[in-house]
Protein backbone atom coordinates (compact mmCIF):
# COMPACT_ATOMS: atom_id res chain seq x y z
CA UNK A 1 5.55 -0.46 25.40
CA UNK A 2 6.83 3.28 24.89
CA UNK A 3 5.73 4.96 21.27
CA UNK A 4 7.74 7.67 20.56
CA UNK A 5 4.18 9.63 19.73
CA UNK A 6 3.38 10.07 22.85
CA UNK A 7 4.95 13.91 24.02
CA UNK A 8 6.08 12.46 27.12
CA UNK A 9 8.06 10.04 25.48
CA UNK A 10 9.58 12.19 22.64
CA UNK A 11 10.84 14.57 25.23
CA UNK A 12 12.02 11.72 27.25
CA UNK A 13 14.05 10.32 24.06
CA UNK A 14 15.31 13.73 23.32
CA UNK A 15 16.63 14.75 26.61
CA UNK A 16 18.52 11.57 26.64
CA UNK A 17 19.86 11.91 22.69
CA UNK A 18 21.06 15.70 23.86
CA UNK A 19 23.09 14.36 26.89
CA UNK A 20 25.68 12.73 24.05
CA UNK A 21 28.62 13.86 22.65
CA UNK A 22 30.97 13.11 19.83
CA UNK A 23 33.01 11.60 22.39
CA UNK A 24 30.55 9.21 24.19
CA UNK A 25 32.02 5.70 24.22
CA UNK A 26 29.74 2.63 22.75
CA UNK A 27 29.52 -0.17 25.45
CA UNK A 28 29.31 -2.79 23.14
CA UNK A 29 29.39 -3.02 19.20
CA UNK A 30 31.54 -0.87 16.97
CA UNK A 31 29.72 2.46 15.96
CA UNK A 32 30.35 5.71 16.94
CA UNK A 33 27.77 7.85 18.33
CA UNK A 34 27.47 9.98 15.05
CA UNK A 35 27.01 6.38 13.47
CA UNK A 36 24.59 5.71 15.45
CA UNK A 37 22.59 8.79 14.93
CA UNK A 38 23.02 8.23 11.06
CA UNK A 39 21.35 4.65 11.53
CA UNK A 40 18.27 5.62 13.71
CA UNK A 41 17.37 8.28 11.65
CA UNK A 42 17.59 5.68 8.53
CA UNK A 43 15.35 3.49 10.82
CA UNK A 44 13.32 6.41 11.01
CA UNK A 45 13.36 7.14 7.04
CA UNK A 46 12.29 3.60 6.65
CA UNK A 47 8.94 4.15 7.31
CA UNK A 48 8.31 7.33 6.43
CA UNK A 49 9.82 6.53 2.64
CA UNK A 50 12.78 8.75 2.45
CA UNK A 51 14.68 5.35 2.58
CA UNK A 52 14.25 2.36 0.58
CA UNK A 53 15.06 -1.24 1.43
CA UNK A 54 13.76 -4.72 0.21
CA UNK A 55 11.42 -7.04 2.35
CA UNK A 56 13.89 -9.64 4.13
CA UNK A 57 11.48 -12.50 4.94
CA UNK A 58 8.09 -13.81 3.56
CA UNK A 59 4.65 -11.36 4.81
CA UNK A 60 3.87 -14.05 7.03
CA UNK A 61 7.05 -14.62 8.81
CA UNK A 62 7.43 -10.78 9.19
CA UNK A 63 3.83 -10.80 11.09
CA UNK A 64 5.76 -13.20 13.68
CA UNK A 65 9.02 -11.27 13.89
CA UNK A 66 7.08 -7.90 14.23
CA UNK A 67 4.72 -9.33 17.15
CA UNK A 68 7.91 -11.32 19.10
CA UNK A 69 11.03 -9.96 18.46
CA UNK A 70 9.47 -6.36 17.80
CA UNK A 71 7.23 -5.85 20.74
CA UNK A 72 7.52 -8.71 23.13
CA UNK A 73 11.36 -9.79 23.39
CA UNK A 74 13.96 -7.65 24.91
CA UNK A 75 16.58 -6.77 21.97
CA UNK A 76 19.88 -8.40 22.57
CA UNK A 77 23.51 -6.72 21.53
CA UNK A 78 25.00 -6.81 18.31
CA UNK A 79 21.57 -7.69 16.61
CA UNK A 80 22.17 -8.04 12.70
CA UNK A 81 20.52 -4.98 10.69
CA UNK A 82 18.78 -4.55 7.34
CA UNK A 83 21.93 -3.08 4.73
CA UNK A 84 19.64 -0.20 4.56
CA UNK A 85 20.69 1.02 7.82
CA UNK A 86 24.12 0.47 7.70
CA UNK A 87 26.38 3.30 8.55
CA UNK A 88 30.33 3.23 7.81
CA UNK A 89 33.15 4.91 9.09
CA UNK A 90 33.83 6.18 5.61
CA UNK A 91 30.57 7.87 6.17
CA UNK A 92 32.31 10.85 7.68
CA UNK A 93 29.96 11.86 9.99
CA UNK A 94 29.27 15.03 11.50
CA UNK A 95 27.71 14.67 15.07
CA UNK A 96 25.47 17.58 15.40
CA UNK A 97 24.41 17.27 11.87
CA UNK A 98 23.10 13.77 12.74
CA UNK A 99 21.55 14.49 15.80
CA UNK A 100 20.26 17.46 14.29
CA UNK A 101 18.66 14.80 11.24
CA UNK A 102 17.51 12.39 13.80
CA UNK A 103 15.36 15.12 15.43
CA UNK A 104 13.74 16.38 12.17
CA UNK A 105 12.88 13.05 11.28
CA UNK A 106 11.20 11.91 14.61
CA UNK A 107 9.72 15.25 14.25
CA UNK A 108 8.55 14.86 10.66
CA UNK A 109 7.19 11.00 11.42
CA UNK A 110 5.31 12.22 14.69
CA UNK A 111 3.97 15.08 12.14
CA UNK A 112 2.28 12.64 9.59
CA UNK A 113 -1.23 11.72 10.32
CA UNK A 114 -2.43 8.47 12.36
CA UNK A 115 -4.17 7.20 9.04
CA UNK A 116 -0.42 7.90 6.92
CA UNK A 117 0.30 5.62 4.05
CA UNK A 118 3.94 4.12 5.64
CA UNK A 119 6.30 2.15 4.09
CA UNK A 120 6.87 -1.67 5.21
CA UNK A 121 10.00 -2.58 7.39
CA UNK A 122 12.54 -4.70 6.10
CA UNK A 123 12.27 -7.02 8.97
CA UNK A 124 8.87 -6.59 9.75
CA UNK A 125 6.45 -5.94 6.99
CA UNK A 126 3.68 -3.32 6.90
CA UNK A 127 2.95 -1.15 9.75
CA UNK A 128 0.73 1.30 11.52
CA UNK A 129 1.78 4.33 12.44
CA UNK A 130 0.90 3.13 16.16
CA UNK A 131 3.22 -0.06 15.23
CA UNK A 132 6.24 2.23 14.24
CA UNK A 133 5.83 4.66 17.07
CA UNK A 134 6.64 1.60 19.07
CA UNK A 135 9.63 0.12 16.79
CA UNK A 136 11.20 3.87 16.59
CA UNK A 137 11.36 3.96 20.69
CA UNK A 138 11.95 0.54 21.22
CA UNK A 139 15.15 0.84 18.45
CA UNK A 140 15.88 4.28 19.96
CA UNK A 141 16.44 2.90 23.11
CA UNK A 142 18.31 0.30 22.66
CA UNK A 143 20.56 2.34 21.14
CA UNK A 144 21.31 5.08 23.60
CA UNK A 145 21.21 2.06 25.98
CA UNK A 146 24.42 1.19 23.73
CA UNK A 147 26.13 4.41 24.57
CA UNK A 148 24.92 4.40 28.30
CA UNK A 149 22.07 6.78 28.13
CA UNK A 150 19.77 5.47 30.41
CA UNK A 151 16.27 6.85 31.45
């Protein structure tokens, strides 16, 4: 599985994050690209503590959910999200200020050292930095998958 800490990777993810627009059209779900932005870089603040959000399940059930649904099974569409994350229209968004924020953060959590004290996912509990170089890219992804950026 991609990590977004490895350089090849980042620049991969970036290229493909620079080739939207305000304009680019979701394929499924209802967010707009700035939207979108807002809500991976709030996945991103999730571990690195600049945003909060309660554990949703028990430790050991998150153990499961991290090692299947996080790194073994292929992320469907419209997949529910932690209220953390949620962006709203009312949000009024700014798209190059977003993608802008998404970069610094990636940046910032690909800055922090291997050994960094992270904070727990919602859905799935504590993890290593390793663990949420993986989540970040696999959410990433699926997300400019959404809006047709493929790689």
């Amino acid at each position: 599985m991609k990590n977004i800490n490895d350089p090849q990777v980042l620049q991969e993810v970036f290229q493909r994050l620079d080739a939207l627009d305000p304009d680019t059209p979701h394929l499924w779900g209802t967010m707009t690209v700035a939207q979108m932005l807002l809500h991976c870089r709030k996945q991103v603040g999730l571990g690195t503590g600049d945003v909060k959000s309660k554990k949703l399940y028990p430790a050991p059930l998150q153990w499961l959910i991290k090692h299947t649904v996080g790194f073994l099974i292929p992320w469907s569409r419209n997949l529910p999200t932690a209220p953390a994350m949620v962006s709203t229209k009312e949000d009024g968004l700014d798209f190059q200020t977003e993608l802008s924020a998404l970069k610094n953060i990636v940046n910032q959590f690909i800055a922090l050292p291997e050994n960094a004290a992270l904070s727990g996912h919602p859905i799935f509990g504590s993890m290593t930095k390793d663990e949420w170089g993986r989540i970040i890219y696999k959410h990433l992804d699926h997300h400019l998958h959404q809006f047709g950026e493929q790689h």
